[in-house]
C-alpha atoms as a PDB file:
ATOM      1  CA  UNK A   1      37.784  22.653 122.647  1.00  0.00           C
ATOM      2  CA  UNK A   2      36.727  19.906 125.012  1.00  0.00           C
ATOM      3  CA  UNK A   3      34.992  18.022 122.590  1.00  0.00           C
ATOM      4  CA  UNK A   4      37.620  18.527 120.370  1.00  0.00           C
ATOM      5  CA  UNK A   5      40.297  17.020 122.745  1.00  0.00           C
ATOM      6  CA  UNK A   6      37.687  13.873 123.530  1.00  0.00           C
ATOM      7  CA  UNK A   7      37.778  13.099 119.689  1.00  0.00           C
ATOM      8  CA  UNK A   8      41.397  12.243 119.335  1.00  0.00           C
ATOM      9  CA  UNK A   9      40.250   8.981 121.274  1.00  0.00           C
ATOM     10  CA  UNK A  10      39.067   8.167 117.304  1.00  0.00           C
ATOM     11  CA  UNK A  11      42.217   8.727 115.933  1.00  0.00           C
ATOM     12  CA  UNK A  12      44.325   6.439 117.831  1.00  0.00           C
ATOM     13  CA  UNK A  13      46.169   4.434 115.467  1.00  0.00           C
ATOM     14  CA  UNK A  14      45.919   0.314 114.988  1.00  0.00           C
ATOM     15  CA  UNK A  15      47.315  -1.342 117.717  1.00  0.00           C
ATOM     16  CA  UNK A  16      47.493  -4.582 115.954  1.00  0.00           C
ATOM     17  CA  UNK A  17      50.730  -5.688 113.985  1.00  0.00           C
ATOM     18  CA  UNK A  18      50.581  -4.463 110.358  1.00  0.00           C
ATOM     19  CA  UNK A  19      49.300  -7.061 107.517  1.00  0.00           C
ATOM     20  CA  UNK A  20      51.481  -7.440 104.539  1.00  0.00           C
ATOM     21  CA  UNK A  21      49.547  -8.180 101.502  1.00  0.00           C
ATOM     22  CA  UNK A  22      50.221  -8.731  97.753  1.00  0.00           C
ATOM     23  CA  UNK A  23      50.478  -6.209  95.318  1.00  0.00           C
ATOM     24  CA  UNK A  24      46.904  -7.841  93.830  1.00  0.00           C
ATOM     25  CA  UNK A  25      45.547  -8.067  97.205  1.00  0.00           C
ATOM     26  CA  UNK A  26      46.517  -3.952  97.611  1.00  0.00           C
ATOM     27  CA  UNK A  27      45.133  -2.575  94.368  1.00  0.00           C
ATOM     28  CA  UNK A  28      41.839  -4.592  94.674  1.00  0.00           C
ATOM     29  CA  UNK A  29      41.165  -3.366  98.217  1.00  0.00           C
ATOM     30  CA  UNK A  30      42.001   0.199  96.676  1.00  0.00           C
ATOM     31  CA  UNK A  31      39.596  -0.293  94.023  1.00  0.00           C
ATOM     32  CA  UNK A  32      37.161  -1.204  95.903  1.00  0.00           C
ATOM     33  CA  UNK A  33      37.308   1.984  98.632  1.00  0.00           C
ATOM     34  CA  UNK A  34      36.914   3.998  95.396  1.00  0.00           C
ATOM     35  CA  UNK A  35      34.051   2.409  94.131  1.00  0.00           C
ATOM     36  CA  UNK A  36      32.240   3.038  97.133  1.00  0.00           C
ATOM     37  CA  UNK A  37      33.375   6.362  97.102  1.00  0.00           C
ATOM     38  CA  UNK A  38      32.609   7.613  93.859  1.00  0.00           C
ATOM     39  CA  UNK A  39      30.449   5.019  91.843  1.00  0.00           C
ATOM     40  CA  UNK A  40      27.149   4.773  90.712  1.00  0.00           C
ATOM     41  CA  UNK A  41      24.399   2.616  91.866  1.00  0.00           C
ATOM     42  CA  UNK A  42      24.804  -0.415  90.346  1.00  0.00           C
ATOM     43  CA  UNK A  43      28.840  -0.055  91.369  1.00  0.00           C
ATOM     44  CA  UNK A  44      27.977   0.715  95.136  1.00  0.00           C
ATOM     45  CA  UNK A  45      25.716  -2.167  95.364  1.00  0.00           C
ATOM     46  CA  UNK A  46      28.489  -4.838  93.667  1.00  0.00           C
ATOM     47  CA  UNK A  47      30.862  -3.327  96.461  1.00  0.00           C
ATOM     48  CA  UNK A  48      29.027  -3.463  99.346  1.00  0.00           C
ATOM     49  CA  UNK A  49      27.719  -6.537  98.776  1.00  0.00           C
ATOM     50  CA  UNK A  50      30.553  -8.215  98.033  1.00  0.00           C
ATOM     51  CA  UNK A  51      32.201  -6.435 100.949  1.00  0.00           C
ATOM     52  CA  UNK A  52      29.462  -7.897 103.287  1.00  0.00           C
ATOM     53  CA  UNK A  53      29.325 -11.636 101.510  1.00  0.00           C
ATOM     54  CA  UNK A  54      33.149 -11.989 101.117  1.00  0.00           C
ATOM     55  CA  UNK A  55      35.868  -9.489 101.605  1.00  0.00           C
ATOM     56  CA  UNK A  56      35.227  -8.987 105.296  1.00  0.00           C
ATOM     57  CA  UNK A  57      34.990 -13.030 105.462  1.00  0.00           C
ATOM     58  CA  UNK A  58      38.390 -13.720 103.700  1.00  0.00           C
ATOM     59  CA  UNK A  59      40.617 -10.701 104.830  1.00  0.00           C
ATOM     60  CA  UNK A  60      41.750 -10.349 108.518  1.00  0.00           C
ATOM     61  CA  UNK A  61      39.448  -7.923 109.923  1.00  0.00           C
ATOM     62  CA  UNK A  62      42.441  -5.950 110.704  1.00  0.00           C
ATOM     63  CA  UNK A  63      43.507  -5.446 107.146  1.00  0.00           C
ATOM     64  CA  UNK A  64      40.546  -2.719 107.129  1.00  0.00           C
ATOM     65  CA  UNK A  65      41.396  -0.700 110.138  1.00  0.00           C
ATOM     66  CA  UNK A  66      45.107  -0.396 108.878  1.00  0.00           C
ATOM     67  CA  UNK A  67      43.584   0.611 104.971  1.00  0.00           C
ATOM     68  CA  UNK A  68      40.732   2.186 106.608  1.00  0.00           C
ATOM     69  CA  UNK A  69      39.241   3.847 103.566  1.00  0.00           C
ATOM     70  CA  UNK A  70      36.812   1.016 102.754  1.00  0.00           C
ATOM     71  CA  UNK A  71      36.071   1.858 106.554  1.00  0.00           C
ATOM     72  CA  UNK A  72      35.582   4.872 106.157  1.00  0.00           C
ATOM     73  CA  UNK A  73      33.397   4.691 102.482  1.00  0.00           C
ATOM     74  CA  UNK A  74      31.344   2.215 104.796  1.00  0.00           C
ATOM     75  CA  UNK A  75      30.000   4.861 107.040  1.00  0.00           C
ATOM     76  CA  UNK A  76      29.652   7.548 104.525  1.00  0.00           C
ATOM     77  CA  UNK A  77      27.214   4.785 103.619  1.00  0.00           C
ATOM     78  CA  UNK A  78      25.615   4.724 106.094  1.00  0.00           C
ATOM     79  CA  UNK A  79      25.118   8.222 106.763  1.00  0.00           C
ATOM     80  CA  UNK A  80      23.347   8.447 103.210  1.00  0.00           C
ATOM     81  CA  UNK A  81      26.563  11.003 102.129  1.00  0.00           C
ATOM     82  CA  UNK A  82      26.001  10.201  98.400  1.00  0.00           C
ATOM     83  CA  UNK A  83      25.693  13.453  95.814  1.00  0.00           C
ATOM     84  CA  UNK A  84      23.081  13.116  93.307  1.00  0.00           C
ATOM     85  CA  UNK A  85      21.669   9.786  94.309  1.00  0.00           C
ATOM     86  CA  UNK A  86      18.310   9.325  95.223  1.00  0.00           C
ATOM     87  CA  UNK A  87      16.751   8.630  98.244  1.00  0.00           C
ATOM     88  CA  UNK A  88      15.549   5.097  97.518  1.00  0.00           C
ATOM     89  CA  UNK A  89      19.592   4.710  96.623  1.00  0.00           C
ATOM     90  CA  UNK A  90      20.800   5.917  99.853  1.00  0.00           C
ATOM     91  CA  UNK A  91      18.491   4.027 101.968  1.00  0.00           C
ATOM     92  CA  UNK A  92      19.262   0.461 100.110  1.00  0.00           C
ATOM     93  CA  UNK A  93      22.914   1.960 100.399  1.00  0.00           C
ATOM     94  CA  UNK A  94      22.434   2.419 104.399  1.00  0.00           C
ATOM     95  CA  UNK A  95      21.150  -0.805 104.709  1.00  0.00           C
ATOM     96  CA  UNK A  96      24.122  -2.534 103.182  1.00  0.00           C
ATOM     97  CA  UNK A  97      26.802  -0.457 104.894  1.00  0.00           C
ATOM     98  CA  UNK A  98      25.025  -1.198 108.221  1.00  0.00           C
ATOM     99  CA  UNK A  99      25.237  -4.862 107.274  1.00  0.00           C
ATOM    100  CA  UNK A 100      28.906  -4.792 106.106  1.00  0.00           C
ATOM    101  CA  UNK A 101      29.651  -2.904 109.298  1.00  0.00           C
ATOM    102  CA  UNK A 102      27.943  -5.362 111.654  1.00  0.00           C
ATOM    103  CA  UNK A 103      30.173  -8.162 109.727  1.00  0.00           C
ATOM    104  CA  UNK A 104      33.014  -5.755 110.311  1.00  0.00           C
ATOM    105  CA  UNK A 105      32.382  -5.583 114.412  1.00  0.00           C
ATOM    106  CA  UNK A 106      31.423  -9.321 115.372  1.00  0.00           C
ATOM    107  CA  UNK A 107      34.849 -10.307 113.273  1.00  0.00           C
ATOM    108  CA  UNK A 108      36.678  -7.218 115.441  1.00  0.00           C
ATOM    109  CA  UNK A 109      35.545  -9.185 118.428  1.00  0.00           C
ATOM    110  CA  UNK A 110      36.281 -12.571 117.136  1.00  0.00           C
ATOM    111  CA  UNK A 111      39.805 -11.315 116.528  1.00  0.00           C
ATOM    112  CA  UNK A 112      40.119 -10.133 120.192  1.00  0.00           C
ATOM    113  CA  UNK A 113      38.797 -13.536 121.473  1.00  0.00           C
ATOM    114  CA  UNK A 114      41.672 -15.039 119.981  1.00  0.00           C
ATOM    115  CA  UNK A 115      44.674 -12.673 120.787  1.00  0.00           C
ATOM    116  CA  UNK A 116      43.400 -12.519 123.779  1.00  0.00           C
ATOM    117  CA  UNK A 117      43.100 -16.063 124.656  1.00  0.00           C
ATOM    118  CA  UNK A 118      44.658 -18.276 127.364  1.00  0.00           C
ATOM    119  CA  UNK A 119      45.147 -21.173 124.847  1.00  0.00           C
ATOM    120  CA  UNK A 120      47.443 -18.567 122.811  1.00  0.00           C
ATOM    121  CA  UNK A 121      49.217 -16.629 125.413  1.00  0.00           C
ATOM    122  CA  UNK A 122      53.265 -16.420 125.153  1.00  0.00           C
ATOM    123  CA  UNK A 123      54.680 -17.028 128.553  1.00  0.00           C
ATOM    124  CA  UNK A 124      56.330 -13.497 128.327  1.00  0.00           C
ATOM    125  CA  UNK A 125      53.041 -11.800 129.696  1.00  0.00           C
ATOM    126  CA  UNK A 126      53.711 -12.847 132.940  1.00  0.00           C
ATOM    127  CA  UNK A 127      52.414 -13.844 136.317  1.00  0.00           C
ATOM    128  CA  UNK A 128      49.928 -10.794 136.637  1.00  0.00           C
ATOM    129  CA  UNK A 129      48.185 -11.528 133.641  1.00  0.00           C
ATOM    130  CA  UNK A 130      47.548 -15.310 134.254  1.00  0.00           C
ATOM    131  CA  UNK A 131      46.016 -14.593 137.722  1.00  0.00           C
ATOM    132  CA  UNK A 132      43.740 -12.593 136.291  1.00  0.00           C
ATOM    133  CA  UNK A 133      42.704 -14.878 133.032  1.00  0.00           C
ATOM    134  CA  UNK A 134      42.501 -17.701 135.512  1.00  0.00           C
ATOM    135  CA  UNK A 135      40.780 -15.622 138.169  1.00  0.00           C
ATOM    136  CA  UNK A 136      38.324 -14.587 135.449  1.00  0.00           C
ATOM    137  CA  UNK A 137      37.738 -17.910 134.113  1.00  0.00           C
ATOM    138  CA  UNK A 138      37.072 -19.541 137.422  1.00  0.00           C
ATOM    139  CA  UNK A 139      34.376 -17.311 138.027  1.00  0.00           C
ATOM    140  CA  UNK A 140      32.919 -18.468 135.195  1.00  0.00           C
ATOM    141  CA  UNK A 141      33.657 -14.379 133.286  1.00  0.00           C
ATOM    142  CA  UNK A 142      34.569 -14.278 129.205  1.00  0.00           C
ATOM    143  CA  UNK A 143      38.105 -12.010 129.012  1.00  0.00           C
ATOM    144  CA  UNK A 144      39.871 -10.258 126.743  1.00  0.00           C
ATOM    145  CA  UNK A 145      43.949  -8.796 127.800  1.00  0.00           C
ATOM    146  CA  UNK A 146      43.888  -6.211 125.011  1.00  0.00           C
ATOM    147  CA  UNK A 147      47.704  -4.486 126.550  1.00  0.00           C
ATOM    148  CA  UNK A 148      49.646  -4.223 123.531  1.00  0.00           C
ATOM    149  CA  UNK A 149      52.632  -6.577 125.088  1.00  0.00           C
ATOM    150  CA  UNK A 150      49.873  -9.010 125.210  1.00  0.00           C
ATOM    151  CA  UNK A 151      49.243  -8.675 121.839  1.00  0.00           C
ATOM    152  CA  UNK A 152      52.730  -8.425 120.311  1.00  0.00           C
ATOM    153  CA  UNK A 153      53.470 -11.640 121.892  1.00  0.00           C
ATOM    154  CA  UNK A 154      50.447 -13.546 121.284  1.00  0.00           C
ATOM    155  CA  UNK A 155      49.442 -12.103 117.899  1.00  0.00           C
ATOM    156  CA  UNK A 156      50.324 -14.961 115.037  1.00  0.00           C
ATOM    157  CA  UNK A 157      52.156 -13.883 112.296  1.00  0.00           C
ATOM    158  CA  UNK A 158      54.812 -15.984 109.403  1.00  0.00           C
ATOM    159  CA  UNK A 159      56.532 -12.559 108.786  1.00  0.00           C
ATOM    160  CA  UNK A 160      58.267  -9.788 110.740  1.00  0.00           C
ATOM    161  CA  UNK A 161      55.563  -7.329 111.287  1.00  0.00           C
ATOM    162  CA  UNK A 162      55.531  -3.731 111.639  1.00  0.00           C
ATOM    163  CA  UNK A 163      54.105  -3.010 115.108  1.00  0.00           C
ATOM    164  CA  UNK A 164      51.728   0.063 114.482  1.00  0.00           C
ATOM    165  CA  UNK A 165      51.701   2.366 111.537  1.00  0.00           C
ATOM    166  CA  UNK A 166      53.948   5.227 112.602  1.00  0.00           C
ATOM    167  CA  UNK A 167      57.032   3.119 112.464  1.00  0.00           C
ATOM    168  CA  UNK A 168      55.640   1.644 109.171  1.00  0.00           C
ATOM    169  CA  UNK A 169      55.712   5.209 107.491  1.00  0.00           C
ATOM    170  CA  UNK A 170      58.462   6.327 108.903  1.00  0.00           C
ATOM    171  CA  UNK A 171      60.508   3.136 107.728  1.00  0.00           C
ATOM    172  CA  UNK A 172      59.135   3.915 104.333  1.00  0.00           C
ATOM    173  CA  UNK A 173      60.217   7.859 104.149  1.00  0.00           C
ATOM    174  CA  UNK A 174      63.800   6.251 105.343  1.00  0.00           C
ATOM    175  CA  UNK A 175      64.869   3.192 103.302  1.00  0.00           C
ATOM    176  CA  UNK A 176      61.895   3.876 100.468  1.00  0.00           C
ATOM    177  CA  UNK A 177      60.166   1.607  98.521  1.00  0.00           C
ATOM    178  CA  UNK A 178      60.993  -1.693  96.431  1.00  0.00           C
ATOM    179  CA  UNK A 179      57.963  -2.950  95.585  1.00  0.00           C
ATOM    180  CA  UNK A 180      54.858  -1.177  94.070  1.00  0.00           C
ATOM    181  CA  UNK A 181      52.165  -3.182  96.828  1.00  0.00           C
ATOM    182  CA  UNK A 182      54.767  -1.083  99.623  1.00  0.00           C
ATOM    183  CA  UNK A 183      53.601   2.289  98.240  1.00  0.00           C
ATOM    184  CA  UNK A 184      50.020   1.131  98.214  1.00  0.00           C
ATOM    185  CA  UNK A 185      50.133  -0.174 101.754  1.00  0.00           C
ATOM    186  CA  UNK A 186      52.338   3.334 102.601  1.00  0.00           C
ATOM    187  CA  UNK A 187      49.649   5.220 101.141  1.00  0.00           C
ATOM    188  CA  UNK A 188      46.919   3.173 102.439  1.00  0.00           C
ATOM    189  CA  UNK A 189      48.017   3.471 106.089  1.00  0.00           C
ATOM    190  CA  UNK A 190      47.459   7.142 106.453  1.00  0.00           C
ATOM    191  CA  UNK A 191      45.058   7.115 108.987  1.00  0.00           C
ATOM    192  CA  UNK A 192      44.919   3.352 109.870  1.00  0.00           C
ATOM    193  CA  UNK A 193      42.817   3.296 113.200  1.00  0.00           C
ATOM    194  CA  UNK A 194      42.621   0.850 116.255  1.00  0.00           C
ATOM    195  CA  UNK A 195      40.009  -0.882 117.140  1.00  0.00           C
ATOM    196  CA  UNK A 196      38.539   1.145 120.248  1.00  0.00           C
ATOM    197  CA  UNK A 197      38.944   3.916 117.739  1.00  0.00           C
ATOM    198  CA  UNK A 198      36.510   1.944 114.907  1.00  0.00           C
ATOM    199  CA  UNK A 199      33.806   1.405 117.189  1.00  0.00           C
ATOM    200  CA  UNK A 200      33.954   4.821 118.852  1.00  0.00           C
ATOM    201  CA  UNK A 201      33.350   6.034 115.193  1.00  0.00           C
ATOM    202  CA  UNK A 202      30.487   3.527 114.524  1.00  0.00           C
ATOM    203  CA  UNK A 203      28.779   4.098 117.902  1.00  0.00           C
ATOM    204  CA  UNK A 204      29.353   8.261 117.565  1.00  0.00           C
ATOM    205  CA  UNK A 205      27.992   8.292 113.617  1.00  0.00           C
ATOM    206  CA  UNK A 206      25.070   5.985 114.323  1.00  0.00           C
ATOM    207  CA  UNK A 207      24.025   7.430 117.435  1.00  0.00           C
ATOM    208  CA  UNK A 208      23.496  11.252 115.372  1.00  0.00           C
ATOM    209  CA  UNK A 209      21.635   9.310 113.096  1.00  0.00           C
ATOM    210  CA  UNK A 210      18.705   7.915 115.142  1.00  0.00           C
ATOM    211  CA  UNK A 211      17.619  11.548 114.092  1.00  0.00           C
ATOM    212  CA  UNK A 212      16.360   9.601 110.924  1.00  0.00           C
ATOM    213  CA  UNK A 213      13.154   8.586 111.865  1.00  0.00           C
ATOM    214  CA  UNK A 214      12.761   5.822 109.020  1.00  0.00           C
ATOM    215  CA  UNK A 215      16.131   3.629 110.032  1.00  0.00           C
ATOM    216  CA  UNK A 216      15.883   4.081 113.681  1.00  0.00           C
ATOM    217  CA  UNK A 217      15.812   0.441 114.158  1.00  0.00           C
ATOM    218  CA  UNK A 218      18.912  -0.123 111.810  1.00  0.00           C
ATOM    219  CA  UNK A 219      20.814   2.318 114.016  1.00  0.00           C
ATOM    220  CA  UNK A 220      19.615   0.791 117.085  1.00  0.00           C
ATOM    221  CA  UNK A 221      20.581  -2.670 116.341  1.00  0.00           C
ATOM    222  CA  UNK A 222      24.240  -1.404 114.913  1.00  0.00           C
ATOM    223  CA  UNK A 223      24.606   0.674 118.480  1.00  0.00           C
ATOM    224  CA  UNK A 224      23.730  -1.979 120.798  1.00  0.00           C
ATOM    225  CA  UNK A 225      26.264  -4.751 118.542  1.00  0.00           C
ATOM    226  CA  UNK A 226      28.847  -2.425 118.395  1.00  0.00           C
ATOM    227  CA  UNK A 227      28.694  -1.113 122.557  1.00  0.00           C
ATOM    228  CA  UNK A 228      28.371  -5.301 123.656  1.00  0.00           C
ATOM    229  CA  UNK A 229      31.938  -5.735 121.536  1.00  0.00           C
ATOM    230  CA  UNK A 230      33.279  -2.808 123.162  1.00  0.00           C
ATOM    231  CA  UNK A 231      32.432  -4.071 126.299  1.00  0.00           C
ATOM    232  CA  UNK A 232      33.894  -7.367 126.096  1.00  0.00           C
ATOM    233  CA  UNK A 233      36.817  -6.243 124.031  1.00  0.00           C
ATOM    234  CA  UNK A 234      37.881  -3.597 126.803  1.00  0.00           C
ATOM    235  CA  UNK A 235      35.879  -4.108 129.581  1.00  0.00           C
ATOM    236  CA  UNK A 236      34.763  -0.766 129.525  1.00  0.00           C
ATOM    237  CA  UNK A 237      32.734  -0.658 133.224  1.00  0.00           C
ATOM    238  CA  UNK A 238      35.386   1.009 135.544  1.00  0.00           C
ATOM    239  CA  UNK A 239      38.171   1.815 133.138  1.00  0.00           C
ATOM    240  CA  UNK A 240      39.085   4.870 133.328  1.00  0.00           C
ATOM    241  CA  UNK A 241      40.336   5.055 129.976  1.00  0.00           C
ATOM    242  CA  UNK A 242      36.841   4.960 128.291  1.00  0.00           C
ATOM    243  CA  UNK A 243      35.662   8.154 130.154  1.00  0.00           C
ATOM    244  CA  UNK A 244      36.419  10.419 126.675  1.00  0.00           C
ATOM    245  CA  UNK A 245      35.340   7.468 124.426  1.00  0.00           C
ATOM    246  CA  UNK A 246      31.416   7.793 126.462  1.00  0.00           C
ATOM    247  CA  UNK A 247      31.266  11.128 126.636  1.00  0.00           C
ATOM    248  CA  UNK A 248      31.676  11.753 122.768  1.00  0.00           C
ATOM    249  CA  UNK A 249      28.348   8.881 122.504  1.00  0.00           C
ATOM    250  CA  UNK A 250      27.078  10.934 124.974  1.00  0.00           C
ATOM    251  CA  UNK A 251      27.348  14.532 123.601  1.00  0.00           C
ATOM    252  CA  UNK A 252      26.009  12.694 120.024  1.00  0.00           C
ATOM    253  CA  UNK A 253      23.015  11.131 122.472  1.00  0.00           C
ATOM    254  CA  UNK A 254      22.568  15.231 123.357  1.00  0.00           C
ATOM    255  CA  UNK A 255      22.109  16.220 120.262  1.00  0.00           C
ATOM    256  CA  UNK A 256      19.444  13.334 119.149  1.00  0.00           C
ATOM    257  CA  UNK A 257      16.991  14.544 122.235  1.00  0.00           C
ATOM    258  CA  UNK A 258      17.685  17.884 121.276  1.00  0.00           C
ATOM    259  CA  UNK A 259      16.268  17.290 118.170  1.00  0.00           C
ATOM    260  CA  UNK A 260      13.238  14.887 118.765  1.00  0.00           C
ATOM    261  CA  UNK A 261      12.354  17.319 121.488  1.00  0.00           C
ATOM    262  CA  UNK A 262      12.208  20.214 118.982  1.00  0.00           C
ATOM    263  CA  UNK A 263      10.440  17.839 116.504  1.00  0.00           C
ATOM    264  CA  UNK A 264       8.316  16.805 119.531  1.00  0.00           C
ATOM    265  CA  UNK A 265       8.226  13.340 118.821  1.00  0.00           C
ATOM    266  CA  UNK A 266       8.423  12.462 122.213  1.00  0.00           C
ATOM    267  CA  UNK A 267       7.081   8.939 121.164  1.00  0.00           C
ATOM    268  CA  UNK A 268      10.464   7.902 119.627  1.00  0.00           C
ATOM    269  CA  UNK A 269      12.783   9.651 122.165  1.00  0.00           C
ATOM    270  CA  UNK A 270      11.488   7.408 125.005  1.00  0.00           C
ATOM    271  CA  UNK A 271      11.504   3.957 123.357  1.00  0.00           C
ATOM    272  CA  UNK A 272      13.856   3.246 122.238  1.00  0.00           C
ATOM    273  CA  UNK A 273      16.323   6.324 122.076  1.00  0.00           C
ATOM    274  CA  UNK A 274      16.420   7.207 126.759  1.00  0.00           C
ATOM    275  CA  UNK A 275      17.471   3.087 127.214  1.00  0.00           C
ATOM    276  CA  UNK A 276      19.910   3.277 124.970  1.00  0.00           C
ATOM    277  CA  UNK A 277      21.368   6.267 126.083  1.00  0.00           C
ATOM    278  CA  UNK A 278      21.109   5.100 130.074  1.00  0.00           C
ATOM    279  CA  UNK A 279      23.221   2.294 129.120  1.00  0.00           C
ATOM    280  CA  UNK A 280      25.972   4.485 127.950  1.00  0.00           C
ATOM    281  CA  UNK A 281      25.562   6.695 131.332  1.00  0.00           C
ATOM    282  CA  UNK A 282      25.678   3.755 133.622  1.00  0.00           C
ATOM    283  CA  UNK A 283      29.059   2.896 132.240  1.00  0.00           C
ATOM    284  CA  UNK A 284      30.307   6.039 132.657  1.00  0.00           C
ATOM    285  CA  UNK A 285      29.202   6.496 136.360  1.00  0.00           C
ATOM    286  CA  UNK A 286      30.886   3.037 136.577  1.00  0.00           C
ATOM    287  CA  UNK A 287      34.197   4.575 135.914  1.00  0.00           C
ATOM    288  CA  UNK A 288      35.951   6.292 139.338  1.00  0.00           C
ATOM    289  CA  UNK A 289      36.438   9.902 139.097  1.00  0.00           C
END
């Protein structure tokens, strides 16, 4: 049950303002989830690469935590979760996934850098908050104000946006639909996540698999990407919000010793596996009880 409870940090939904896009914009995004979903090879490959080389380059990064199925297909990637392929297939298809998702969390953090900025702050945050940017900056510290007001305010947009995807549905079940791209995006935005959400689910899915021997190093280098964004994104040391999101990369952390110490490969648990996983304690013992 307490696990259980901790997980619903990975269901919080997108706290950025919704994207409209075009009806062409909508089906080809919705093609593409299924493709990675349920095609062969030679599909797979086309999507993910093209996901990694220009989809994740041209959308805002955004666009894929409120459709989050191409998100999702992503890490079904790169947990090797394809039927009837091979093995050579699933790791060429883990490789490209983790790519894709690295794209995926260094444009998350770009994204933050700029909401977040001084240089595009609406005076309506207040005093508070420009003490503490200029505080911060003074001492020379790289900030992020991720509180939704902040966000709303700051966030640039040329249309009326929907602020997070439960009043975007429920405006949908109550004045319907005029345009076919409005019952993709309604459809699509089941299940939109934020973006503490997204790289709780990266960190928690890569973390159970350094049990694969063979990509150890592609997990690794996805982990430690994904926790420094995190970091700077939320400033994770000390807040007491992030004591759930640790202790789910934690209890996945439990289960990788578990199983190298049952495997006794005690040679891979301590480097690189026991530093990685002392990172993740230090920030929780950062964070006051």
């Amino acid at each position: 049950m307490e696990i259980m409870h901790k997980q619903q940090t990975l269901k919080e939904p997108c706290e950025i303002p919704y994207v409209t896009l075009n009806e062409e914009d909508e089906k080809r995004l919705f093609d593409l989830s299924v493709q990675l979903k349920f095609g062969d090879f030679r599909t797979v490959l086309i999507a993910t690469q093209s996901l990694r080389d220009c989809l994740l380059h041209d959308f805002p990064i955004e666009v894929f935590l409120q459709r989050p199925d191409i998100f999702k297909g992503l890490l079904d990637l790169l947990e090797g979760n394809q039927e009837g392929s091979s093995a050579t297939s699933k790791a060429v298809f883990t490789n490209l996934a983790q790519q894709a998702l690295l794209v995926m969390v260094r444009r998350l953090k770009n994204l933050y850098r700029f909401v977040g900025s001084n240089v595009n702050k609406a005076s309506e945050t207040g005093s508070a908050t420009s003490r503490y940017q200029s505080t911060m900056q003074a001492t020379g510290q790289e900030t992020v104000n991720t509180q939704p007001e902040y966000i709303r305010n700051s966030y640039p947009t040329s249309q009326e946006a929907f602020w997070n995807r439960e009043e975007a549905v429920q405006d949908q079940k109550k004045y319907g639909s005029h345009h076919s791209s409005d019952k993709l995006s309604a459809s699509s935005m089941q299940g939109a996540v934020s973006c503490r959400a997204a790289l709780g689910l990266i960190l928690t899915k890569s973390i159970y698999m350094l049990k694969d021997t063979e990509k150890v190093g592609l997990y690794i280098q996805l982990i430690k990407e994904t926790l420094q964004v995190a970091e700077f994104v939320f400033q994770i040391e000390g807040n007491r919000e992030f004591s759930e999101f640790l202790h789910l990369c934690l209890f996945a952390f439990d289960s990788v010793c578990k199983f190298y110490k049952e495997q006794l490969l005690t040679e891979v648990i301590v480097q690189p596996i026991l530093p990685l996983a002392a990172e993740f304690l230090c920030l929780l013992s950062s964070i006051p009880a």
